[in-house]
N, C-alpha and C. Protein backbone atom coordinates (compact mmCIF):
# COMPACT_ATOMS: atom_id res chain seq x y z
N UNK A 1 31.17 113.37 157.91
CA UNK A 1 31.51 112.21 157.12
C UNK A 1 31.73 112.58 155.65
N UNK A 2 30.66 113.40 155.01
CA UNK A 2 30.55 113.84 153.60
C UNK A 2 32.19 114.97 153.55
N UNK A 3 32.75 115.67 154.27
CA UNK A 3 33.82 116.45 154.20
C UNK A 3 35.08 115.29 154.01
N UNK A 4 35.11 113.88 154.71
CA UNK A 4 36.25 113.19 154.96
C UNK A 4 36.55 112.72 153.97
N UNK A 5 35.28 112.10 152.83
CA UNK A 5 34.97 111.42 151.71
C UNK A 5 36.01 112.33 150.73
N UNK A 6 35.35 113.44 151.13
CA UNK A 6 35.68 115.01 150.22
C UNK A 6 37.37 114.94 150.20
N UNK A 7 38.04 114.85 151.39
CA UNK A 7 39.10 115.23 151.66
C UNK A 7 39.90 113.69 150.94
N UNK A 8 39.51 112.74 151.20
CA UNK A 8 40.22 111.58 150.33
C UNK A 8 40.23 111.72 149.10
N UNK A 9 39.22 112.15 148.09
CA UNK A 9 39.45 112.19 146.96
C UNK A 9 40.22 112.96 146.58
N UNK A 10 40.58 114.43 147.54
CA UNK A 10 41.56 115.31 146.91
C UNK A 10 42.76 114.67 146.91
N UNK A 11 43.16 114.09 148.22
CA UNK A 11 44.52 113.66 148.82
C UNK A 11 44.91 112.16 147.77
N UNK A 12 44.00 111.68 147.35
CA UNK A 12 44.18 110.63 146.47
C UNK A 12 44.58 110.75 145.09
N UNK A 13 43.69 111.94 144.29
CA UNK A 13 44.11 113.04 143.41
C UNK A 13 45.42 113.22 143.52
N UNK A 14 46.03 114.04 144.25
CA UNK A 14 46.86 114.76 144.46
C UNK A 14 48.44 113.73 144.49
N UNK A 15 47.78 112.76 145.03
CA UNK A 15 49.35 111.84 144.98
C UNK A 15 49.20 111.51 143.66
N UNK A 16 48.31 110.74 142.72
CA UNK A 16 48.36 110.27 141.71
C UNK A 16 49.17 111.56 140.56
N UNK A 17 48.86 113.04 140.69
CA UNK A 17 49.48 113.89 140.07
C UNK A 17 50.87 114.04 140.49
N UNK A 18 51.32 113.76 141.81
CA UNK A 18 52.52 113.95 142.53
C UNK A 18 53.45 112.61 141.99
N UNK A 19 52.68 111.56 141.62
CA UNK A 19 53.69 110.29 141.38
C UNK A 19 53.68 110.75 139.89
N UNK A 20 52.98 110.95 139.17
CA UNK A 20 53.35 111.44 137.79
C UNK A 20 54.19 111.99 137.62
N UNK A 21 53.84 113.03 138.18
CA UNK A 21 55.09 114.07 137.73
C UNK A 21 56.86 114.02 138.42
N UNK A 22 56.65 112.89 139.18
CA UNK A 22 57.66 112.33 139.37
C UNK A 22 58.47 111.57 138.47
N UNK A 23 57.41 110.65 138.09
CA UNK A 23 58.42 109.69 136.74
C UNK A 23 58.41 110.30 135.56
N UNK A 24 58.38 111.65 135.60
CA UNK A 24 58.09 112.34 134.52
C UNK A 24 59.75 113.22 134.14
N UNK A 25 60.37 112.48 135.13
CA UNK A 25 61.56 113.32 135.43
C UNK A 25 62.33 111.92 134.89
N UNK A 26 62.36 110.80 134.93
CA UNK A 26 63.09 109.47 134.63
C UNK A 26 62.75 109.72 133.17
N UNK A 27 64.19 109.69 132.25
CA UNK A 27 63.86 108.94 130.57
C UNK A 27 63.05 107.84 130.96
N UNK A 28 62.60 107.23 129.68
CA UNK A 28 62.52 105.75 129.80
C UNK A 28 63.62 105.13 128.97
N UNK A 29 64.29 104.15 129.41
CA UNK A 29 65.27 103.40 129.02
C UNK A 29 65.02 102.74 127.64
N UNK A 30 66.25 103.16 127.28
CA UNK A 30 66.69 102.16 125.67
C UNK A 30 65.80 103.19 124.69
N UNK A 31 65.68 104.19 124.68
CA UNK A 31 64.88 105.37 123.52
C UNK A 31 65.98 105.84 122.73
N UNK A 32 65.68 106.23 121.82
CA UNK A 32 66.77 107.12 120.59
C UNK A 32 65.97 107.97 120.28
N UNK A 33 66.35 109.32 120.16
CA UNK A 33 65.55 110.53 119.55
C UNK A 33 65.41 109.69 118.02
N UNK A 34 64.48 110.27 117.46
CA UNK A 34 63.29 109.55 116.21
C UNK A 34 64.45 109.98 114.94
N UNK A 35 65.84 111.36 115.03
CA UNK A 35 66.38 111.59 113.98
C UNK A 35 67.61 110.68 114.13
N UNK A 36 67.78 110.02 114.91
CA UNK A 36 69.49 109.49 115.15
C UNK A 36 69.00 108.10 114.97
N UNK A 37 69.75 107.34 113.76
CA UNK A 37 69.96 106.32 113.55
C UNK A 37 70.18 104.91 113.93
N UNK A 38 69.89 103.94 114.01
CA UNK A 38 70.48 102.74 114.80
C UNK A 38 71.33 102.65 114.61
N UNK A 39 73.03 102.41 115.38
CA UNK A 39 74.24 101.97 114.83
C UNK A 39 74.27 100.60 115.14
N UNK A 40 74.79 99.87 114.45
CA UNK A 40 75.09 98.18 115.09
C UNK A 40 76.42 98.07 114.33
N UNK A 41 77.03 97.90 114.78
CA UNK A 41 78.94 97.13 114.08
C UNK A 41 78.46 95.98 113.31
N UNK A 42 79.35 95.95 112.60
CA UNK A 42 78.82 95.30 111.38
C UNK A 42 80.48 94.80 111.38
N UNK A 43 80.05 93.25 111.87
CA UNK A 43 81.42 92.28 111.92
C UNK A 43 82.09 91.69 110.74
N UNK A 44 82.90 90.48 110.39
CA UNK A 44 83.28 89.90 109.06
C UNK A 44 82.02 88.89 108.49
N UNK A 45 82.27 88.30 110.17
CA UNK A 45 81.00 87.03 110.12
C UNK A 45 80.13 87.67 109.51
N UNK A 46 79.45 88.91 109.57
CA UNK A 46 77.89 89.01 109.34
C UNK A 46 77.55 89.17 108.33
N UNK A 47 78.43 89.42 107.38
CA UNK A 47 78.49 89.66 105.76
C UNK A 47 78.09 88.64 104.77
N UNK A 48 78.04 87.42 105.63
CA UNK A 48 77.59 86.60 104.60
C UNK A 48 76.38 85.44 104.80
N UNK A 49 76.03 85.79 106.33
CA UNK A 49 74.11 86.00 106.68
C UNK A 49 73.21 86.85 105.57
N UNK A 50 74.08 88.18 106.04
CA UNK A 50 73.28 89.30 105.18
C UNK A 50 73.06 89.22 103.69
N UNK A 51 74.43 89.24 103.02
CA UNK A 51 74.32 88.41 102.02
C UNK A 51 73.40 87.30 101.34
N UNK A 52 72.93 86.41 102.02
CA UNK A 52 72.09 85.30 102.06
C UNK A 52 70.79 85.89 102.05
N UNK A 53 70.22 86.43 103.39
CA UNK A 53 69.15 86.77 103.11
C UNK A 53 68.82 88.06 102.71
N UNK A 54 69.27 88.74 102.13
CA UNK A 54 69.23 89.75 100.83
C UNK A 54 69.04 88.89 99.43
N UNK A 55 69.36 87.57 99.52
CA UNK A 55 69.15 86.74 98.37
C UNK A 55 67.77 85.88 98.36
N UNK A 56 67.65 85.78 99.56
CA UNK A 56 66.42 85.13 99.98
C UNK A 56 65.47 86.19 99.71
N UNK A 57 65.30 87.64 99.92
CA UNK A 57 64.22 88.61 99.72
C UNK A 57 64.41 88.63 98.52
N UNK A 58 65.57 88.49 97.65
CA UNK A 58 65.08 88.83 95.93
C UNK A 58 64.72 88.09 95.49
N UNK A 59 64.86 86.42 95.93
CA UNK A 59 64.41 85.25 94.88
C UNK A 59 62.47 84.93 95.59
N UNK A 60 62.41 85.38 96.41
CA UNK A 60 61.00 85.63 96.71
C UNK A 60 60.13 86.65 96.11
N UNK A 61 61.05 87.18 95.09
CA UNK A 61 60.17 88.32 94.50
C UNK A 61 60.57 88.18 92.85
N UNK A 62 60.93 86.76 92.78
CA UNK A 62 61.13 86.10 91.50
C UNK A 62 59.71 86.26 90.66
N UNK A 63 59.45 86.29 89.05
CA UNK A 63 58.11 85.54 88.66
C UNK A 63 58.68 84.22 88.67
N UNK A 64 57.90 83.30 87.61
CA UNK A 64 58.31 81.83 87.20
C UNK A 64 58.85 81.71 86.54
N UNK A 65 59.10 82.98 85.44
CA UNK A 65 60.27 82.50 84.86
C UNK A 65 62.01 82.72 85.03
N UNK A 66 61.78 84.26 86.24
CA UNK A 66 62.89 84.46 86.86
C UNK A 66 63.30 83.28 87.58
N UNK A 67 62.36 82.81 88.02
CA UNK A 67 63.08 81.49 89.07
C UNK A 67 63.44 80.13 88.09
N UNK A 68 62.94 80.13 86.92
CA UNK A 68 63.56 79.16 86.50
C UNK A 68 64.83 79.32 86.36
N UNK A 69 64.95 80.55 85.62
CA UNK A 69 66.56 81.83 85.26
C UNK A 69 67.48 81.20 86.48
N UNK A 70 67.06 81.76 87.15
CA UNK A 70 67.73 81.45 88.61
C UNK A 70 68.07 79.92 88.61
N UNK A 71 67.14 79.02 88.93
CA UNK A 71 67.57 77.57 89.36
C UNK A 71 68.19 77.08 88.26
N UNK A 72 68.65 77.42 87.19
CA UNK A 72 69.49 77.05 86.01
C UNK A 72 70.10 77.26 86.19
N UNK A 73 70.48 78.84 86.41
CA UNK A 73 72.23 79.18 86.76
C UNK A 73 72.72 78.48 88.01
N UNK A 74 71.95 78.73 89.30
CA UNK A 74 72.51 77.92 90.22
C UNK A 74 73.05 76.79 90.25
N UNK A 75 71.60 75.45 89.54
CA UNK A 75 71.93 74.53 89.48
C UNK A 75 73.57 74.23 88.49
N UNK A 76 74.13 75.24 87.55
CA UNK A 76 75.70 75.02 86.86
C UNK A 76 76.20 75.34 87.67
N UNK A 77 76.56 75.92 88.87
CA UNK A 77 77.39 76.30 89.86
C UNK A 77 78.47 75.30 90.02
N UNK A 78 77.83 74.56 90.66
CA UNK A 78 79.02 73.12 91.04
C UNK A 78 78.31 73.06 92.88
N UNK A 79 79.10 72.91 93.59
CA UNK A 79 78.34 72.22 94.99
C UNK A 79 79.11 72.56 96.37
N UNK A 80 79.74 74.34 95.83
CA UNK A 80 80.42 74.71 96.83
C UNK A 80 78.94 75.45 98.10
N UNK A 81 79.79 75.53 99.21
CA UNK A 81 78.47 75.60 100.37
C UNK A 81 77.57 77.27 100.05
N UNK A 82 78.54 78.19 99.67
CA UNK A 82 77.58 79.32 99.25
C UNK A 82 76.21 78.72 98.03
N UNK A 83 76.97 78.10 97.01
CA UNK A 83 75.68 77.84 95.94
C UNK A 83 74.92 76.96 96.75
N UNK A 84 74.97 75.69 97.42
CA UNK A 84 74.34 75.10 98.23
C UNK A 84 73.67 75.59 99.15
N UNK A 85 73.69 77.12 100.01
CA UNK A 85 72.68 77.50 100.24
C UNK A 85 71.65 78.64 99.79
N UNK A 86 72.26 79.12 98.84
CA UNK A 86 71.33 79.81 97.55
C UNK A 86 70.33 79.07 96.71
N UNK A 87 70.95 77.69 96.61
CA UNK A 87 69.65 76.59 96.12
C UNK A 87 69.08 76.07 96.76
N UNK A 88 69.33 76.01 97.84
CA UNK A 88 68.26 75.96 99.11
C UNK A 88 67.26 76.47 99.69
N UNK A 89 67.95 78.01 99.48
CA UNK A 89 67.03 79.20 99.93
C UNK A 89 66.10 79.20 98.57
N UNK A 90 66.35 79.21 97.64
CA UNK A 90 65.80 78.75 96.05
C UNK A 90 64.23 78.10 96.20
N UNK A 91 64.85 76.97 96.82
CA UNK A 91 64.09 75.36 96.34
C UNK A 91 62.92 75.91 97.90
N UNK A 92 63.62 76.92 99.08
CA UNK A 92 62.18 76.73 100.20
C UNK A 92 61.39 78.24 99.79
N UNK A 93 61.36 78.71 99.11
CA UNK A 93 60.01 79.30 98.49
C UNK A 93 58.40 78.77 98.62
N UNK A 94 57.85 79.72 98.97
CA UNK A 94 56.69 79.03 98.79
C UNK A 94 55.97 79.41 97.69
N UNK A 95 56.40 78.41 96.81
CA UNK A 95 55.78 78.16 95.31
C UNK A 95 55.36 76.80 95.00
N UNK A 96 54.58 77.02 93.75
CA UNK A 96 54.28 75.60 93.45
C UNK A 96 55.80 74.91 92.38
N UNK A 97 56.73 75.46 91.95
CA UNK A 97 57.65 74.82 91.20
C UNK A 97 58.72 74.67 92.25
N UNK A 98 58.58 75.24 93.83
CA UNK A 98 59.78 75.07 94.27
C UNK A 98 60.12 73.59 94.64
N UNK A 99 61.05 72.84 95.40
CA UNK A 99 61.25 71.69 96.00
C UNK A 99 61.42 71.68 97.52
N UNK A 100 60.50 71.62 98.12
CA UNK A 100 60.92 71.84 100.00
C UNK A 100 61.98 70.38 100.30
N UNK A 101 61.79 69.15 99.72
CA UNK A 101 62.29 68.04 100.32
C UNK A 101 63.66 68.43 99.48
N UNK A 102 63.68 68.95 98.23
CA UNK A 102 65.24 68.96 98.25
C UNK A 102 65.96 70.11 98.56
N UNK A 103 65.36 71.41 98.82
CA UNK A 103 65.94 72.26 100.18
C UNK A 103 66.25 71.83 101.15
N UNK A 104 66.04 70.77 101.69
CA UNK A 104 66.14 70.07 102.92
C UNK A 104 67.32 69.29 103.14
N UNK A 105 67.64 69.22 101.69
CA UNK A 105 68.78 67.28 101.29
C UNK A 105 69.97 68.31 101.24
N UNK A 106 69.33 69.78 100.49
CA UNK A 106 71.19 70.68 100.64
C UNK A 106 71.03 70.64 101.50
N UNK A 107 70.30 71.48 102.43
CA UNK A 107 70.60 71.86 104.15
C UNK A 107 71.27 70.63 104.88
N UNK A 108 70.72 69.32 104.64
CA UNK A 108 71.49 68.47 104.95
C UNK A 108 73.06 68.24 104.67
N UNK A 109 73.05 68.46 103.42
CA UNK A 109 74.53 68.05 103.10
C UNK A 109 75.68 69.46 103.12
N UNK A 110 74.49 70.67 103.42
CA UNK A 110 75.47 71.15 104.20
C UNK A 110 76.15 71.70 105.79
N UNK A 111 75.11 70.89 106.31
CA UNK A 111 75.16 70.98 108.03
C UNK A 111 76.21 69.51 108.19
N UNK A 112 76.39 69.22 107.23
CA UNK A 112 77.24 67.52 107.21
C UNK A 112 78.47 68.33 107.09
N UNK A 113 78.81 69.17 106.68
CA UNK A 113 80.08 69.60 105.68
C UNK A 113 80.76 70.35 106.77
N UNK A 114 82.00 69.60 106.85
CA UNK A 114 82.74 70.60 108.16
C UNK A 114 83.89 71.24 107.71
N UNK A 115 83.72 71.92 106.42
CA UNK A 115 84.70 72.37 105.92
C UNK A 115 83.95 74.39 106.52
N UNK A 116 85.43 74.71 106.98
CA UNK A 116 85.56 76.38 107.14
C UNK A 116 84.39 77.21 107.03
N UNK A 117 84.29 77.04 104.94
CA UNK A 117 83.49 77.84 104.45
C UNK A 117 82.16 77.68 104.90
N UNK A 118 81.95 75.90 105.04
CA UNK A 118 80.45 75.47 105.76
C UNK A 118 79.81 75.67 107.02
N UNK A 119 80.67 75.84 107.83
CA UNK A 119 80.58 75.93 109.04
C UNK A 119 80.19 77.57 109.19
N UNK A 120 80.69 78.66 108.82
CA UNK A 120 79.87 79.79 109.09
C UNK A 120 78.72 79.84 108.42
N UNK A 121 77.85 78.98 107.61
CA UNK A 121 76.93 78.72 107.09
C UNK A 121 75.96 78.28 108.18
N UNK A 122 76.38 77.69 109.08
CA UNK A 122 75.81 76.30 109.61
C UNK A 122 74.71 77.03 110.83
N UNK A 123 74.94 78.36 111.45
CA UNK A 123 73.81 78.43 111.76
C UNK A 123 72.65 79.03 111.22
N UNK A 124 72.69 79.71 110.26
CA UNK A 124 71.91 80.24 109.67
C UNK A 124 70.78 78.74 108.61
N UNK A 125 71.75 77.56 107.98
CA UNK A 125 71.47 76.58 107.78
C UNK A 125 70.26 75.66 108.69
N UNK A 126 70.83 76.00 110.11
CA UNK A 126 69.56 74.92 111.38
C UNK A 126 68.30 75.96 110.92
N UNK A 127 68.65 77.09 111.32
CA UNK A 127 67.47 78.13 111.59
C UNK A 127 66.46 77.25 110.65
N UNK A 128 67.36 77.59 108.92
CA UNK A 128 66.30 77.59 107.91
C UNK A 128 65.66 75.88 107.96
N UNK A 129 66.93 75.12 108.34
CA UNK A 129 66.01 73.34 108.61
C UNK A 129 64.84 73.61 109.44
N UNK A 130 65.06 73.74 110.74
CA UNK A 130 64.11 74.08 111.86
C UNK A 130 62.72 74.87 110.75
N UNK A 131 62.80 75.68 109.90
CA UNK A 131 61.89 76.28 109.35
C UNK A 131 61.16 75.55 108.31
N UNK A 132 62.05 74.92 107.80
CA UNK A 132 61.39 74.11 106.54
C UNK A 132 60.75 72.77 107.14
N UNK A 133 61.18 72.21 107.98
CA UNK A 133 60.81 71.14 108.63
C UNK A 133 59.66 71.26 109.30
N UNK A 134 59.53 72.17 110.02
CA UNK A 134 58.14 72.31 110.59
C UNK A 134 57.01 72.87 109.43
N UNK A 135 57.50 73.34 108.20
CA UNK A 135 56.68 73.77 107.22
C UNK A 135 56.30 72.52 106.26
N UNK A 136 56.57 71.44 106.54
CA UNK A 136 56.99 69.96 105.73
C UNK A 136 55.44 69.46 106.99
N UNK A 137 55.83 69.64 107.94
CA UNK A 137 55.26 68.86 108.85
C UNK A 137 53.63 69.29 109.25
N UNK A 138 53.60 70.87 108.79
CA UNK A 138 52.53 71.17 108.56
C UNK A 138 51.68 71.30 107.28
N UNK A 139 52.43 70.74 106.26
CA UNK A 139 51.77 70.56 105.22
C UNK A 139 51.15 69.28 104.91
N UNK A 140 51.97 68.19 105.69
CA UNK A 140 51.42 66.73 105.62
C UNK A 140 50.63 66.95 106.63
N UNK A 141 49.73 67.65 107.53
CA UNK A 141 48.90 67.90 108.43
C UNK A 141 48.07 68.00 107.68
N UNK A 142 48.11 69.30 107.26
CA UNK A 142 47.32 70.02 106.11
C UNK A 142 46.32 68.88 104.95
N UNK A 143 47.54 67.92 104.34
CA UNK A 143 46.82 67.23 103.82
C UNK A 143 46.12 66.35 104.05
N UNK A 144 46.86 65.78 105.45
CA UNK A 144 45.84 64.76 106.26
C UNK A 144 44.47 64.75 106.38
N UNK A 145 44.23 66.69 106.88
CA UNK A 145 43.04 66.85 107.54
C UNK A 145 42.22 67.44 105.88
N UNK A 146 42.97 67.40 104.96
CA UNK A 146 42.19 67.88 103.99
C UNK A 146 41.20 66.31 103.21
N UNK A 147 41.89 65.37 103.51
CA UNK A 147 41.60 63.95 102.85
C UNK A 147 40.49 63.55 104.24
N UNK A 148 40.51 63.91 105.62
CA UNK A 148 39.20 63.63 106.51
C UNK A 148 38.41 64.18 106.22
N UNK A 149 38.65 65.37 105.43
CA UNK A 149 37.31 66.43 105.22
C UNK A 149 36.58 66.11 104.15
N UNK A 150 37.37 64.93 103.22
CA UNK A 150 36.68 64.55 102.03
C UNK A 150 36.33 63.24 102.05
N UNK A 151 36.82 63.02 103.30
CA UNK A 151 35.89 61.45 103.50
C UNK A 151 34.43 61.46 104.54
N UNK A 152 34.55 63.30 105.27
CA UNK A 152 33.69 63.52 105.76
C UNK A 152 32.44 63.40 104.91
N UNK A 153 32.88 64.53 104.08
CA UNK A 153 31.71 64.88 103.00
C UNK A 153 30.95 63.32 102.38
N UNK A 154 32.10 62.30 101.68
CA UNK A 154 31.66 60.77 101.12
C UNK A 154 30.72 60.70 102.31
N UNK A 155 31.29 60.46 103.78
CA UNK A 155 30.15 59.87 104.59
C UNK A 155 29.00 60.54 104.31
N UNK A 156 28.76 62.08 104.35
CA UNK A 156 27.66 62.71 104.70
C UNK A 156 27.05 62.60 103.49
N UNK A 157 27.23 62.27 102.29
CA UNK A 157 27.10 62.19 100.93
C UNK A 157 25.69 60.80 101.10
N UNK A 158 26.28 59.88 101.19
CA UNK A 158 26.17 58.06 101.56
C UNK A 158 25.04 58.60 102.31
N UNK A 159 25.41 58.84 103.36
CA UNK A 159 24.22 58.90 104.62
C UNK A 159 22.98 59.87 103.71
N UNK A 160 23.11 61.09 103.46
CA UNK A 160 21.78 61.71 102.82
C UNK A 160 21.25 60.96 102.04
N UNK A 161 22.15 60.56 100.76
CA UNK A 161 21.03 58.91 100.28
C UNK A 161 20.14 58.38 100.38
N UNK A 162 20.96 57.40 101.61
CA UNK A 162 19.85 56.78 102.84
C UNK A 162 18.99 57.21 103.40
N UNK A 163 18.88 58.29 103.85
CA UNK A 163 17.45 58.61 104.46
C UNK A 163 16.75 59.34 103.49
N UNK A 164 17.48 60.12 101.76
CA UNK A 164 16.99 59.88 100.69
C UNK A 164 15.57 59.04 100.77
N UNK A 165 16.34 57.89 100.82
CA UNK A 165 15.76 56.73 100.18
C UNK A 165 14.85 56.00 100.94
N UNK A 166 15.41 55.74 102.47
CA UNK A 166 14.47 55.39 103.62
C UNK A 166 13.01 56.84 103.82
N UNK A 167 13.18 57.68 103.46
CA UNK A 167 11.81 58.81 102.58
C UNK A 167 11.06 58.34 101.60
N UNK A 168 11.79 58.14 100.90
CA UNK A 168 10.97 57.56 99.43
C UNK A 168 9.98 56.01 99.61
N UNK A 169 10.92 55.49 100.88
CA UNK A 169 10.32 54.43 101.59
C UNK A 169 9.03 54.42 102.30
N UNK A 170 9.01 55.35 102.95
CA UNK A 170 8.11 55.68 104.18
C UNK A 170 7.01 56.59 103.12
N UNK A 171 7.20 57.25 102.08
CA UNK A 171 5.95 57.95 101.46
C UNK A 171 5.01 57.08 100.43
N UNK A 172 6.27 55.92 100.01
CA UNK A 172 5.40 55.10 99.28
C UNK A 172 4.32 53.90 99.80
N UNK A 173 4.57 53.89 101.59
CA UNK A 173 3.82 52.91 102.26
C UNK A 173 2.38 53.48 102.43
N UNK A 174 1.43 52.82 102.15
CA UNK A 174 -0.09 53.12 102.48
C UNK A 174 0.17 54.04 103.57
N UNK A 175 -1.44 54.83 103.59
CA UNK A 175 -1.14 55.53 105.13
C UNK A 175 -2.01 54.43 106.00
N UNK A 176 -1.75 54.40 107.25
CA UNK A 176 -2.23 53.51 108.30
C UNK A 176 -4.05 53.67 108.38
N UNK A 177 -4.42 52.21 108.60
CA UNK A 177 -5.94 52.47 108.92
C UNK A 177 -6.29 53.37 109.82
N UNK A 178 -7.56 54.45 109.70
CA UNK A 178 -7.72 54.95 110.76
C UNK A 178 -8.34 53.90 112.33
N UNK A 179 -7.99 54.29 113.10
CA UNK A 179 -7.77 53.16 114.54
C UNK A 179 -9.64 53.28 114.95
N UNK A 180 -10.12 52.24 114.66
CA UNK A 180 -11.44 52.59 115.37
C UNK A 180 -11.44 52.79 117.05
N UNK A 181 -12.57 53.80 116.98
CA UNK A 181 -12.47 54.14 118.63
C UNK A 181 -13.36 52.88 119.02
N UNK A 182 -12.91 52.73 120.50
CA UNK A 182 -13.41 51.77 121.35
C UNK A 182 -14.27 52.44 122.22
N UNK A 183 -15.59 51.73 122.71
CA UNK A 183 -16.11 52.76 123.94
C UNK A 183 -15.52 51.46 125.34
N UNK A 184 -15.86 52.69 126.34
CA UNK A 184 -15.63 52.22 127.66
C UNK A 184 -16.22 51.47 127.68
N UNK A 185 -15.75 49.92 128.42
CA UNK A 185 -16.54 48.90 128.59
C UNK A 185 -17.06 48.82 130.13
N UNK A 186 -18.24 48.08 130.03
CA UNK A 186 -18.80 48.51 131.32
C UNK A 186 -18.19 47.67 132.41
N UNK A 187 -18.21 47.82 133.40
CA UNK A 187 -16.99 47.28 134.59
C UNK A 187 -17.99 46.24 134.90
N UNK A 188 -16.86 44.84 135.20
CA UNK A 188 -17.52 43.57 135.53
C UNK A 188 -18.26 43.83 136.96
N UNK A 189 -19.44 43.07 137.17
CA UNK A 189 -20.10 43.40 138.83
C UNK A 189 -19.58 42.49 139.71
């Protein structure tokens, strides 16, 4: 019995090294040696995604007063769909001087705009709605649950008070007579 035991573990061994070195012979799919480059074609369309958010990584690395710099010049532009989504991408920063609701009103008025230039705008435009919108929607969350947490505290505030005070109650009452003991009474005959 102790030899058969013996003989499975080899034979069990032995395939597990045998299936290895089998797939050891398959590439694995979709690899690039580590020195050869990614190529991707680089279309007309894509020039002015890229464009965009190459503008989006520099105005995120604005200070406050670059971004004012910025939303000045933009805002003289005039209200063609490129400046309209540069003040967009502008205004959804997450800063305290940016504007999310009026990032939102360009994105609007330019997902409205069915002119040429707007329209290759227009998906990159949902993406960023879809983004700002749910960032709108979690911030009025945010504040919701920040205003329960401070009506938590009022309650718990109120309530310590009270039993404060229902304490101050109970220490200022006499202490109770001590209870005289009773003896056993003797059982009726």
């Amino acid at each position: 019995m102790q030899t058969f035991l013996h003989l499975c573990r080899y034979s069990a061994s032995a395939f597990v090294f045998g299936l290895l070195a089998g797939c050891a012979q398959f590439p694995v799919a979709n690899t690039l040696p580590a020195d050869e480059p990614v190529k991707t074609a680089v279309r007309h369309d894509d020039v002015t995604p890229r464009a965009l958010l190459a503008y989006g990584r520099h105005v995120a690395e604005l200070d406050a007063a670059g971004f004012a710099r910025e939303l000045k010049a933009l805002e003289g532009q005039g209200t063609d769909p490129m400046g309209q989504m540069r003040l967009a991408l502008l205004h959804a920063q997450p800063r305290a001087d940016a504007d999310l609701a009026r990032a939102m009103t360009l994105l609007d008025k330019l997902l409205g705009n069915r002119s040429p230039d707007a329209a290759s705008l227009h998906p990159l435009a949902r993406i960023l709605h879809v983004q700002l919108y749910t960032r709108a929607r979690l911030l009025a969350q945010n504040e919701a649950l920040l205003a329960e947490q401070q009506a938590g505290r009022e309650a718990v505030a109120t309530l310590q008070q009270k039993l404060d005070a229902l304490t101050a109650i109970e220490r200022s009452l006499p202490a109770p007579a001590p209870a005289a003991t009773r003896r056993p009474t003797e059982k009726p005959q």
